[in-house]
Every structure is written in structure tokens, then in C-alpha cells.
PDB file of N, CA and C in Angstrom:
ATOM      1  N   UNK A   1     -13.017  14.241   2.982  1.00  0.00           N
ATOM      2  CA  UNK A   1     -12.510  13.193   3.840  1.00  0.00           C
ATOM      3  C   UNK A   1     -11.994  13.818   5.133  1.00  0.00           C
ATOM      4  N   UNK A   2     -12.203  13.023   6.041  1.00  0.00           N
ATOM      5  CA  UNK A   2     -11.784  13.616   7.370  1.00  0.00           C
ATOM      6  C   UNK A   2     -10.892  14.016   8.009  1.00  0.00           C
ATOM      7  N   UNK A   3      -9.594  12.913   7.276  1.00  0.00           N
ATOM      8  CA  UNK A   3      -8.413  12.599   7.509  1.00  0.00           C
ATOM      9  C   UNK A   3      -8.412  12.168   9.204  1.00  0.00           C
ATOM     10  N   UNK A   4      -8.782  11.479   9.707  1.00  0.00           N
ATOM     11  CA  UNK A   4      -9.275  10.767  10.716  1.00  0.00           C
ATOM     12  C   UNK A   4      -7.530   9.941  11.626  1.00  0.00           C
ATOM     13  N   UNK A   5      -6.903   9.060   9.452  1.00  0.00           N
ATOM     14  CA  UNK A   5      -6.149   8.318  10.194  1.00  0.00           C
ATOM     15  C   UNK A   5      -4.966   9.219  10.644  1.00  0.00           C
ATOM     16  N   UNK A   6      -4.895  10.209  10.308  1.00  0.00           N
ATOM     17  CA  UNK A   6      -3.648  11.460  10.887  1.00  0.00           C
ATOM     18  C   UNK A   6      -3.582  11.745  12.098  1.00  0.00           C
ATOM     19  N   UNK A   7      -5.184  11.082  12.904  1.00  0.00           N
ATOM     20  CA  UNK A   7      -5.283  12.134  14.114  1.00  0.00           C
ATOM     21  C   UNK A   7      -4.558  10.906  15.229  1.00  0.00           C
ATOM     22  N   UNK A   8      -4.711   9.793  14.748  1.00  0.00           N
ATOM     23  CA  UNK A   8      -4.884   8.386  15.374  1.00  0.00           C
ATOM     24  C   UNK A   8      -3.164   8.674  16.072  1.00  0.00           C
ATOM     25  N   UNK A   9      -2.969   8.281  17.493  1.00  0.00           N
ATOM     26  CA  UNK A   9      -2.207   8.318  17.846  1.00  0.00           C
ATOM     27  C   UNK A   9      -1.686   6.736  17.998  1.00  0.00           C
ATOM     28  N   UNK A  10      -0.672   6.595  16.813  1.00  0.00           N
ATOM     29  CA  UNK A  10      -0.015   5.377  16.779  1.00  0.00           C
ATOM     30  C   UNK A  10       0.954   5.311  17.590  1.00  0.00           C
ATOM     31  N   UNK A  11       1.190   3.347  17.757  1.00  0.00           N
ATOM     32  CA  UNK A  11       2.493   3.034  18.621  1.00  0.00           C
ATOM     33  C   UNK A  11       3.339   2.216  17.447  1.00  0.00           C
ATOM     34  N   UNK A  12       4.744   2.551  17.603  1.00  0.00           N
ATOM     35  CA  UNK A  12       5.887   2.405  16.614  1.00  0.00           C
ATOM     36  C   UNK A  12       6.580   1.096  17.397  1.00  0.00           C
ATOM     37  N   UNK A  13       6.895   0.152  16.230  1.00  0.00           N
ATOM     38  CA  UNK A  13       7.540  -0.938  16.661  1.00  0.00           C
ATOM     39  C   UNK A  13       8.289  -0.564  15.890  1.00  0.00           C
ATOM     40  N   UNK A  14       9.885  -1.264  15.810  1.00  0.00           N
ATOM     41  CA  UNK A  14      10.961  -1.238  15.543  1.00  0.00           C
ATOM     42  C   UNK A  14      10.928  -2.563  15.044  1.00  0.00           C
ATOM     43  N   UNK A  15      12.197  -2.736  13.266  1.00  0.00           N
ATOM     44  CA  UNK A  15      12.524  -3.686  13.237  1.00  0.00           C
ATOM     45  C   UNK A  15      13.262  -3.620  12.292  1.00  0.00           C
ATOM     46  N   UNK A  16      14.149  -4.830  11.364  1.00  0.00           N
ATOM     47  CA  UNK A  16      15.216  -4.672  10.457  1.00  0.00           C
ATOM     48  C   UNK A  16      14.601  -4.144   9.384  1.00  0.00           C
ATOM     49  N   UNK A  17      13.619  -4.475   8.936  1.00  0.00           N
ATOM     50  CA  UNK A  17      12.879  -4.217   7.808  1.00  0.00           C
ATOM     51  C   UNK A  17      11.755  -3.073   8.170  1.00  0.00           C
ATOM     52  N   UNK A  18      12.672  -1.637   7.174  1.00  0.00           N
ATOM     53  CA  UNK A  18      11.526  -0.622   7.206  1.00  0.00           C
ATOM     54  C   UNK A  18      10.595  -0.325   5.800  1.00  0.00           C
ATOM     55  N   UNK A  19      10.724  -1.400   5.040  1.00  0.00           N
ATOM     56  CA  UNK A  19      10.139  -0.860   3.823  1.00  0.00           C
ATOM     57  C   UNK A  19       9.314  -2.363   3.580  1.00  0.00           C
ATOM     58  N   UNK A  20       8.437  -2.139   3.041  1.00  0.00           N
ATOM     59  CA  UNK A  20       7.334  -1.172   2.767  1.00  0.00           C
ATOM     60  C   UNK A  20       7.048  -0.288   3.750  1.00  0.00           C
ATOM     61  N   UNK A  21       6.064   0.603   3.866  1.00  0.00           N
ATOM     62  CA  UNK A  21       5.577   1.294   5.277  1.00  0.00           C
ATOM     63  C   UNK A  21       4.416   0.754   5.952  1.00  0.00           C
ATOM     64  N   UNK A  22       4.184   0.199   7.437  1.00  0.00           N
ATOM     65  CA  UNK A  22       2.954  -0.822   7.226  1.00  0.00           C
ATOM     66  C   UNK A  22       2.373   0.094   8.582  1.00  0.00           C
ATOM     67  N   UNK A  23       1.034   0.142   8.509  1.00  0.00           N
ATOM     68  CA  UNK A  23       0.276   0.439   9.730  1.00  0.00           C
ATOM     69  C   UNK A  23      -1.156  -0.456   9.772  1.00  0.00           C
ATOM     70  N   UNK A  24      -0.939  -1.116  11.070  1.00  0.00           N
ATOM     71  CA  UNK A  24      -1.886  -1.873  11.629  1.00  0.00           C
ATOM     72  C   UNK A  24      -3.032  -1.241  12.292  1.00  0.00           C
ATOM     73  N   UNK A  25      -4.231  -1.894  12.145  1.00  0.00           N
ATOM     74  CA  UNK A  25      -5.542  -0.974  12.795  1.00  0.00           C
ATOM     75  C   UNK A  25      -5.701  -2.765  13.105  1.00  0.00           C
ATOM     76  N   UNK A  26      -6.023  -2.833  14.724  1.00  0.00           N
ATOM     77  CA  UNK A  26      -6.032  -3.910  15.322  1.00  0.00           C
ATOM     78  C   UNK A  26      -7.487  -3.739  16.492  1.00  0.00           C
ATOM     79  N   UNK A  27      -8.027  -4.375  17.534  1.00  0.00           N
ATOM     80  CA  UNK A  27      -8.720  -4.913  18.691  1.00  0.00           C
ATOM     81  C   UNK A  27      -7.735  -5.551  19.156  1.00  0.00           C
ATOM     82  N   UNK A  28      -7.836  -5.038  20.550  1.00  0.00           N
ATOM     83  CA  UNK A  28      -6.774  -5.602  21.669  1.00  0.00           C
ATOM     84  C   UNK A  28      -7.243  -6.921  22.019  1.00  0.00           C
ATOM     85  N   UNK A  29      -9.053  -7.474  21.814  1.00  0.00           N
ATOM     86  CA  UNK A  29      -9.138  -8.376  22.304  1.00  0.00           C
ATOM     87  C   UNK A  29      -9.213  -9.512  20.728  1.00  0.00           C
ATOM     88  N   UNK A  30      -8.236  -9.126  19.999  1.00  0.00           N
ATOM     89  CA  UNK A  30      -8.547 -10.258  18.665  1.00  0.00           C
ATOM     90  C   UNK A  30      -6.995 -11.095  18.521  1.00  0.00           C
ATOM     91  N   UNK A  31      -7.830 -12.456  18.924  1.00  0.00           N
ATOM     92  CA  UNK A  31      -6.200 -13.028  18.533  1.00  0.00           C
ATOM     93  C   UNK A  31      -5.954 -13.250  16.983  1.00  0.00           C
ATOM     94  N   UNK A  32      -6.466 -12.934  16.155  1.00  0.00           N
ATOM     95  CA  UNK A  32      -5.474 -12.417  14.862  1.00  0.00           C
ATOM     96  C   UNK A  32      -5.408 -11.477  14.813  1.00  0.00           C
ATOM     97  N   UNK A  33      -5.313 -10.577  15.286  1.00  0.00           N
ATOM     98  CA  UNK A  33      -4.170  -9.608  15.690  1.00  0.00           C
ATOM     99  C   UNK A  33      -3.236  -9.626  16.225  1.00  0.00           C
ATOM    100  N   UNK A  34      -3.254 -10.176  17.437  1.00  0.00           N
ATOM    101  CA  UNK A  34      -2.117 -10.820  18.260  1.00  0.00           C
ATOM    102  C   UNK A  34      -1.721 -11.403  17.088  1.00  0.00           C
ATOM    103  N   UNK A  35      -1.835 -12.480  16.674  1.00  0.00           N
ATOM    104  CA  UNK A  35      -0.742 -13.427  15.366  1.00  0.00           C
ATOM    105  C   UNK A  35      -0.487 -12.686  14.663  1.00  0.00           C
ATOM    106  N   UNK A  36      -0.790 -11.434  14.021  1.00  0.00           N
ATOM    107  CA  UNK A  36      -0.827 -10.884  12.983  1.00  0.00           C
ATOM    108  C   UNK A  36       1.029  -9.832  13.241  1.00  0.00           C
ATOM    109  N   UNK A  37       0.111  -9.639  14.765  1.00  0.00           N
ATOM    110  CA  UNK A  37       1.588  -8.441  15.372  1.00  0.00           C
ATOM    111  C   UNK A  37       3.085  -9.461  15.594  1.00  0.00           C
ATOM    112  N   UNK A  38       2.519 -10.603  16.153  1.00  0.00           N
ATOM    113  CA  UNK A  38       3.900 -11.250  16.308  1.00  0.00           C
ATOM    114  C   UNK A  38       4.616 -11.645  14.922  1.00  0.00           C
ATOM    115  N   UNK A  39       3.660 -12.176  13.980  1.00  0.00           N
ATOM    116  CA  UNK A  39       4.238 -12.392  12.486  1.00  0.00           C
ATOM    117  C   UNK A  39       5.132 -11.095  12.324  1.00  0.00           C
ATOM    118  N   UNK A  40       4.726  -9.914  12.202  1.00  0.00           N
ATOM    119  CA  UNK A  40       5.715  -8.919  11.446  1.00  0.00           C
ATOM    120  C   UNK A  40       6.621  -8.724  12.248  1.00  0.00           C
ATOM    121  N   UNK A  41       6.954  -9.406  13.918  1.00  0.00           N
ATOM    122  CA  UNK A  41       7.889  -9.234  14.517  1.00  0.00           C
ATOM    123  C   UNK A  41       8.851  -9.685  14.171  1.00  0.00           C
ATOM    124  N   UNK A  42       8.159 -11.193  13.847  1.00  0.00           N
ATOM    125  CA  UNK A  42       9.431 -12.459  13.395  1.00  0.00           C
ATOM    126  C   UNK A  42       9.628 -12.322  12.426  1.00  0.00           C
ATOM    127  N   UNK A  43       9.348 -11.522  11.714  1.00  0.00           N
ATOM    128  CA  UNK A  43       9.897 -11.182  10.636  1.00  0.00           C
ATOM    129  C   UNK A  43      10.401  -9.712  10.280  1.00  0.00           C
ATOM    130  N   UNK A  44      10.636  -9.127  11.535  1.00  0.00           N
ATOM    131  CA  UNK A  44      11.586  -8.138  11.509  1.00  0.00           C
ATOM    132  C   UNK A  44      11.308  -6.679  10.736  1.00  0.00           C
ATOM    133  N   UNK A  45       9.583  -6.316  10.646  1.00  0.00           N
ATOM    134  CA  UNK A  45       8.893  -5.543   9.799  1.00  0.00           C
ATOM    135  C   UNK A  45       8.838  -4.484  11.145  1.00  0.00           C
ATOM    136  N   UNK A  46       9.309  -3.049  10.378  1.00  0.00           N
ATOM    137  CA  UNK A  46       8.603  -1.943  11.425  1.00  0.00           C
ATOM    138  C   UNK A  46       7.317  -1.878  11.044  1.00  0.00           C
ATOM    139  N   UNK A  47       6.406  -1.304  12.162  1.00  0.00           N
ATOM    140  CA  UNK A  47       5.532  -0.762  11.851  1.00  0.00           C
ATOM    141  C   UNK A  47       4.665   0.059  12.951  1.00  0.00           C
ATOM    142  N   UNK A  48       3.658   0.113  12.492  1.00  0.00           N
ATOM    143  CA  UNK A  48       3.256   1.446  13.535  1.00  0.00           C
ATOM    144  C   UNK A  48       1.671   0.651  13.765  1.00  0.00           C
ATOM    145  N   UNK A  49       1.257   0.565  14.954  1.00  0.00           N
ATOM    146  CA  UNK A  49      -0.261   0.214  15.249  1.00  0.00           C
ATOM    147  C   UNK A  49      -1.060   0.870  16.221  1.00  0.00           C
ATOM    148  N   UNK A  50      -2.416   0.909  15.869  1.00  0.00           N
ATOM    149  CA  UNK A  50      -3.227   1.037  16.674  1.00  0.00           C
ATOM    150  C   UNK A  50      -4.215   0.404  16.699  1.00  0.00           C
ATOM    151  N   UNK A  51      -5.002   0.218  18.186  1.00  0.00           N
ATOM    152  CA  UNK A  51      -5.871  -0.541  19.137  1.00  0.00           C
ATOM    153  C   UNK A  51      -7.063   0.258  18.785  1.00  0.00           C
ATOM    154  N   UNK A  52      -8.140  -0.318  17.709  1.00  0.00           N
ATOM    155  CA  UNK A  52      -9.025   1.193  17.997  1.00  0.00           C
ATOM    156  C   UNK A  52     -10.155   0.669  18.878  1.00  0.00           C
ATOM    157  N   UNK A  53     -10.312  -0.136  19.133  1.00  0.00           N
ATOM    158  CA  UNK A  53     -11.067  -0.477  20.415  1.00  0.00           C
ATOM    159  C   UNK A  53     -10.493   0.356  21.965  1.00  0.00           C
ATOM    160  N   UNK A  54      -9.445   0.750  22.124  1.00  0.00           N
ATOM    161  CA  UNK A  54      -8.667   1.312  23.142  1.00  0.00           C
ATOM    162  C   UNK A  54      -8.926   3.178  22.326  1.00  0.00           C
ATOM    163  N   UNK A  55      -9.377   3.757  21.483  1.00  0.00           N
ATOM    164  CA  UNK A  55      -9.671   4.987  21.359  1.00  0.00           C
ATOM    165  C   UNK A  55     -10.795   5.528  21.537  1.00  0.00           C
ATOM    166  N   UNK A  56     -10.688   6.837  21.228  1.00  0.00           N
ATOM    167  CA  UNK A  56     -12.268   7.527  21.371  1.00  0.00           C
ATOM    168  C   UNK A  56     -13.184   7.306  20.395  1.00  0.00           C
ATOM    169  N   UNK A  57     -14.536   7.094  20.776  1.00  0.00           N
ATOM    170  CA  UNK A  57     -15.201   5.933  19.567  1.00  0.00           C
ATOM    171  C   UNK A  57     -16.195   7.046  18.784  1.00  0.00           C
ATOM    172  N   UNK A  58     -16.030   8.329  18.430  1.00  0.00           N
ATOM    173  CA  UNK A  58     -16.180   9.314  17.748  1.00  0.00           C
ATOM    174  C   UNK A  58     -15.002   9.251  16.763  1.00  0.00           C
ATOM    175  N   UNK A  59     -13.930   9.059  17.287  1.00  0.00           N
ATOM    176  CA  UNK A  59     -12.424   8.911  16.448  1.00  0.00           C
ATOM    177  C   UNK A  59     -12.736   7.464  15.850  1.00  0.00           C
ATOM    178  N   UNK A  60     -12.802   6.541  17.038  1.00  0.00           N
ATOM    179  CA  UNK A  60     -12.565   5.228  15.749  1.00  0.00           C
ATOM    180  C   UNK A  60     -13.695   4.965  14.869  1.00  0.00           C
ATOM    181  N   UNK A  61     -14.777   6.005  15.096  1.00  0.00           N
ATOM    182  CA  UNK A  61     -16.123   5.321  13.552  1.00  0.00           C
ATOM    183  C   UNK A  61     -14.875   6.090  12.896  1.00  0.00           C
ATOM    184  N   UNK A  62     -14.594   7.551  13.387  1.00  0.00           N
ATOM    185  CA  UNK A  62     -14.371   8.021  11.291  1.00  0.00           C
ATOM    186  C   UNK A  62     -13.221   7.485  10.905  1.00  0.00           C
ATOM    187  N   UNK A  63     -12.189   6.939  11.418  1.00  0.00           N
ATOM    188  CA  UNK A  63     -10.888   6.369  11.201  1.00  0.00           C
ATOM    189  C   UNK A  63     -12.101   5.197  10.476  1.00  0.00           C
ATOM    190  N   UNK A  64     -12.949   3.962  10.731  1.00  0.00           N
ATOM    191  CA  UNK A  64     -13.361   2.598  10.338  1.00  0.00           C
ATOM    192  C   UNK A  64     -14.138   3.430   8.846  1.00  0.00           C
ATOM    193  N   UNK A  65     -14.585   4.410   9.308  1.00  0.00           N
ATOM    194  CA  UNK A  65     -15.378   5.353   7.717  1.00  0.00           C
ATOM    195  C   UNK A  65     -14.134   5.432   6.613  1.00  0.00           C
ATOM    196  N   UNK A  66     -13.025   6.239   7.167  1.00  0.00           N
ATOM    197  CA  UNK A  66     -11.926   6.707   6.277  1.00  0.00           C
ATOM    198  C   UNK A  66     -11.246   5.724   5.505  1.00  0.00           C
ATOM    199  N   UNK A  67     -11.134   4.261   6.581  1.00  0.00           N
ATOM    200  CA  UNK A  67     -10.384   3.084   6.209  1.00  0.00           C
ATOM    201  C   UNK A  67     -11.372   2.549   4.569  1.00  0.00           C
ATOM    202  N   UNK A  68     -12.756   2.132   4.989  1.00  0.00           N
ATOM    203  CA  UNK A  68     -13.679   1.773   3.992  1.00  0.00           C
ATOM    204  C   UNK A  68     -13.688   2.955   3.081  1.00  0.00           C
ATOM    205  N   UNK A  69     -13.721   4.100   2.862  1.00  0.00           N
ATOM    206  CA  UNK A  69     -14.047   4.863   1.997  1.00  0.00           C
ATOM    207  C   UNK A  69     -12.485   4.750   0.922  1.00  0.00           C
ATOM    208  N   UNK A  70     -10.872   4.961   1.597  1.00  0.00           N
ATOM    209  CA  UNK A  70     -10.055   4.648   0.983  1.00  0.00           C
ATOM    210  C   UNK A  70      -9.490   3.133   0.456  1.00  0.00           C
ATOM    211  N   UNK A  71      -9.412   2.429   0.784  1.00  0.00           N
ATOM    212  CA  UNK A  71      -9.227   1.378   0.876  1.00  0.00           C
ATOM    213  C   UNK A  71     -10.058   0.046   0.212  1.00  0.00           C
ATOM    214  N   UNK A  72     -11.631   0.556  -0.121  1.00  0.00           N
ATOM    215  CA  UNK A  72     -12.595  -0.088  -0.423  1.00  0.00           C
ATOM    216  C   UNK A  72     -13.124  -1.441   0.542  1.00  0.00           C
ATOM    217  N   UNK A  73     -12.506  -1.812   0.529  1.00  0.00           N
ATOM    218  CA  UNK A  73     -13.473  -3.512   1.344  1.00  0.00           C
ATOM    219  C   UNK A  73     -12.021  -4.140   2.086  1.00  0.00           C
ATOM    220  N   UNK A  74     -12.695  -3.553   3.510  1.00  0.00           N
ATOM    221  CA  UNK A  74     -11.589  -3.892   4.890  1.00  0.00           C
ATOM    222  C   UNK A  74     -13.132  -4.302   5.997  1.00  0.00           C
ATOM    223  N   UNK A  75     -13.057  -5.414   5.303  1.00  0.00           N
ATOM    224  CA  UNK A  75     -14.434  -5.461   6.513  1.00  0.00           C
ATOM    225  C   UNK A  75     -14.070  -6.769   8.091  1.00  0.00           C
ATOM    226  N   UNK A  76     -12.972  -7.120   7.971  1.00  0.00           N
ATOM    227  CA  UNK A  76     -12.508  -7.499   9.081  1.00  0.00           C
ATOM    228  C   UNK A  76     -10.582  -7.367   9.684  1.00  0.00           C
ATOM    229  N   UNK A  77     -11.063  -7.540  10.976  1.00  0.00           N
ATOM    230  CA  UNK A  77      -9.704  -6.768  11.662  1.00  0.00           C
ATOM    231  C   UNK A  77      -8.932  -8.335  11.601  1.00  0.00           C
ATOM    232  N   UNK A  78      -7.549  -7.786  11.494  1.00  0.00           N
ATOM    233  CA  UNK A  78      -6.903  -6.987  11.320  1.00  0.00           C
ATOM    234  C   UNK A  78      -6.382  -6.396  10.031  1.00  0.00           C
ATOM    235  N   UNK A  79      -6.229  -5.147  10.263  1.00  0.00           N
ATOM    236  CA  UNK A  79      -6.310  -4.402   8.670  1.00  0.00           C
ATOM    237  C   UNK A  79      -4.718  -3.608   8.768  1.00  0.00           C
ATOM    238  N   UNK A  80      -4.176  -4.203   7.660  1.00  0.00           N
ATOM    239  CA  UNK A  80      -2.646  -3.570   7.251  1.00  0.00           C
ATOM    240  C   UNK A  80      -2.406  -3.032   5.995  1.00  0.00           C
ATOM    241  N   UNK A  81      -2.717  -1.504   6.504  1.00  0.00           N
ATOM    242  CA  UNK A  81      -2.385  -1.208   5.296  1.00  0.00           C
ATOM    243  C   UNK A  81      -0.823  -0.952   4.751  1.00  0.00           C
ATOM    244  N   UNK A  82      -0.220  -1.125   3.335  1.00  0.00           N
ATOM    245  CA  UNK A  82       1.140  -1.083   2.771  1.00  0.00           C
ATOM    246  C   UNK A  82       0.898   0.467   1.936  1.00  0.00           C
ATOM    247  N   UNK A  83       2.308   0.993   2.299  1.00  0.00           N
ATOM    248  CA  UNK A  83       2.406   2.475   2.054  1.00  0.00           C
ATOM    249  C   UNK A  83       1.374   3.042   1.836  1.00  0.00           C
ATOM    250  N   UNK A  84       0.510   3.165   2.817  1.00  0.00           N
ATOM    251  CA  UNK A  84      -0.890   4.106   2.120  1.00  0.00           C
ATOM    252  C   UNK A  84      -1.304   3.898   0.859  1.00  0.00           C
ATOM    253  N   UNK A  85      -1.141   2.981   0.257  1.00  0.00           N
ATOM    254  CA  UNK A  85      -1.843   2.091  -1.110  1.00  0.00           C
ATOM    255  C   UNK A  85      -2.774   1.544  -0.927  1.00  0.00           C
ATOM    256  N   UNK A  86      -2.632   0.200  -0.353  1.00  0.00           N
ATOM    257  CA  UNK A  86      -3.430  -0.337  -0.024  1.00  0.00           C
ATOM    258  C   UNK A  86      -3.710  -1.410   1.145  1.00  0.00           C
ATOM    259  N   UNK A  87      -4.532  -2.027   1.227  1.00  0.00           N
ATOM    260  CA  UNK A  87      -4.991  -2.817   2.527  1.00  0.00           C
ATOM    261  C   UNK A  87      -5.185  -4.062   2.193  1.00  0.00           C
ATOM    262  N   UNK A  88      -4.967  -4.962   3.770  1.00  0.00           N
ATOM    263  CA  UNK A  88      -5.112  -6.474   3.599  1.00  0.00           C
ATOM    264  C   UNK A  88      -6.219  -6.770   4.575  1.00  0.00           C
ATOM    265  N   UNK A  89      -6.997  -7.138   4.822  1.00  0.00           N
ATOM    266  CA  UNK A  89      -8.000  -7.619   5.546  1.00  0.00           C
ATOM    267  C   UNK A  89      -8.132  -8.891   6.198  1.00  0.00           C
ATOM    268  N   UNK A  90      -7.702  -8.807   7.253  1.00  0.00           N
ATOM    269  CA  UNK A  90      -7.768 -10.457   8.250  1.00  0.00           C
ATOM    270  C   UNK A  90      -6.307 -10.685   7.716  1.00  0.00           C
ATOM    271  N   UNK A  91      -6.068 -11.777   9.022  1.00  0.00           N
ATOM    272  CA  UNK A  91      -4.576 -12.212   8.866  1.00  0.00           C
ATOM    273  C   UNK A  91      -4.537 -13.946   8.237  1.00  0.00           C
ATOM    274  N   UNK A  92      -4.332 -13.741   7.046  1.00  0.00           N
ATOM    275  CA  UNK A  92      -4.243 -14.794   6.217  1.00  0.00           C
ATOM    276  C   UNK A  92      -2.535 -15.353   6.292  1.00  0.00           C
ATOM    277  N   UNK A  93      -1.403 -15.975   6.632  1.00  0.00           N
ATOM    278  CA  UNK A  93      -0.308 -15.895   6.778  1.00  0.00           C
ATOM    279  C   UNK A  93       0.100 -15.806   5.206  1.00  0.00           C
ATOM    280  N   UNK A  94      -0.282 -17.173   4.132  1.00  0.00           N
ATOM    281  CA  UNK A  94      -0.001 -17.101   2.934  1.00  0.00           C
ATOM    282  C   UNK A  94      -0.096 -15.562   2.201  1.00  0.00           C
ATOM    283  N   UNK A  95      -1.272 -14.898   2.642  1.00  0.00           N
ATOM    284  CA  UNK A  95      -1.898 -13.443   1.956  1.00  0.00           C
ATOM    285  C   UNK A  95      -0.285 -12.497   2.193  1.00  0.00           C
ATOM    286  N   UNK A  96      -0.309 -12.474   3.289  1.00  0.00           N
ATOM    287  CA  UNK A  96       0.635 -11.609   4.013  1.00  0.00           C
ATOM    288  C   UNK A  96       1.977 -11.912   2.804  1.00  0.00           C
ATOM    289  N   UNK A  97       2.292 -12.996   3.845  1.00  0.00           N
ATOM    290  CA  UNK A  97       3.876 -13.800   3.032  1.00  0.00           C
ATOM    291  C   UNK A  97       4.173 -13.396   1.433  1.00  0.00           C
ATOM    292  N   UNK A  98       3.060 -13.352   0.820  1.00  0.00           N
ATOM    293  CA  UNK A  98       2.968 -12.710  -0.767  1.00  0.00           C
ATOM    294  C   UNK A  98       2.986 -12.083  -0.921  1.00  0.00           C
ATOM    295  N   UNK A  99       2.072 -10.684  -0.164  1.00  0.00           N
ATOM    296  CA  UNK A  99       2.563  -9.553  -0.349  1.00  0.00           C
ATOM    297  C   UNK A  99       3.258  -8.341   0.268  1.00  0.00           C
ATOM    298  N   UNK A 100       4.110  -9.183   1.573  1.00  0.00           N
ATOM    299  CA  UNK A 100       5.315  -8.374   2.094  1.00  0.00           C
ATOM    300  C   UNK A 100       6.523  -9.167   1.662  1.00  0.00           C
ATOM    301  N   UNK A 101       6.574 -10.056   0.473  1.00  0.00           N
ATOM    302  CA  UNK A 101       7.754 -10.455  -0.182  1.00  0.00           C
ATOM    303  C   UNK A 101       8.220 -11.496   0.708  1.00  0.00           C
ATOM    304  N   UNK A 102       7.768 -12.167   0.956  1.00  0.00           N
ATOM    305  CA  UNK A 102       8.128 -13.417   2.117  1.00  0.00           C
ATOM    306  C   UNK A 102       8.090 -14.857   1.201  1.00  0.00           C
ATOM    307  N   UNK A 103       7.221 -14.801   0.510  1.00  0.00           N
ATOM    308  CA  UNK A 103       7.495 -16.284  -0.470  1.00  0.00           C
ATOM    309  C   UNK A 103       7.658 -16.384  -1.149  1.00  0.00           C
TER     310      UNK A 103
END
């Protein structure tokens, strides 16, 4: 494995809630992403994201390789993964709400 997502230079949001550990792999031009980023705002979730449409696209295949190879089936953005376990695929609000303990 490449370790691809190590190289990825993330941006850190701040918020009341640091646990679970969440990192976003987003497109700057996807508005569920946009909804996806403001949800964990309003709800006070740190986390760390990156734009991989905004990286080097040698970096973002093997980061989109590394994501599918760990993770199994992330086949649309936006993708959050919880403590390096596992991943959510697309921003479902109910999906989310269930499993960052929200409902």
C-alpha cells in the first residue's frame, strides 16, 4: 500500500467535539460536500479535510486507490472516514446522524 493518505496535506477545522477522529476527502465543486462540511460544523465535530480535486492528480488517483482498497466501496464523494475504521460514502444526513451519535 502506498500510504498515499499520509502524504495528503490536510486542512484542520476546529470544534467542541473531537472524538471520533473524522477526515473528509471532498471536490470543491460538490455541494454535498459543502452540506456535508457545514453539518459537522453545526454540530461542533473537528475534523480535518481535503479538496482532492485542488491536489496533484498523481497524488489524488493513489489517495482514490488507497481509499477503495482500505475502505472497500467509497464510490461517491463525499467520503468520511471515522477513526481510520471506516468510511461513509455520500452525505446522507440520517446515515451521518447514526453514526456520529446524533440520533
Amino acid at each position: 500500500m502506498s500510504d498515499a493518505l499520509n502524504q495528503v496535506e490536510y486542512t484542520s477545522v476546529g470544534g467542541s467535539r473531537s472524538e471520533p477522529s473524522l477526515r473528509l476527502y471532498s471536490l470543491s465543486t460538490c455541494a454535498f460536500c459543502r452540506r456535508a462540511m457545514k453539518y459537522l460544523g453545526e454540530h461542533g465535530f473537528s475534523y480535518q479535510y481535503v479538496q482532492l480535486d485542488q491536489i496533484d492528480f498523481e497524488l489524488k488517483r493513489e489517495v482514490k486507490k488507497e481509499l477503495k482498497s482500505r475502505y472497500q466501496n467509497v464510490p461517491v464523494f463525499p467520503i468520511l472516514t471515522i477513526d481510520d475504521r471506516e468510511a461513509i460514502s455520500g452525505f446522507v444526513e440520517d446515515r451521518w446522524a447514526e453514526r456520529l451519535g446524533l440520533s
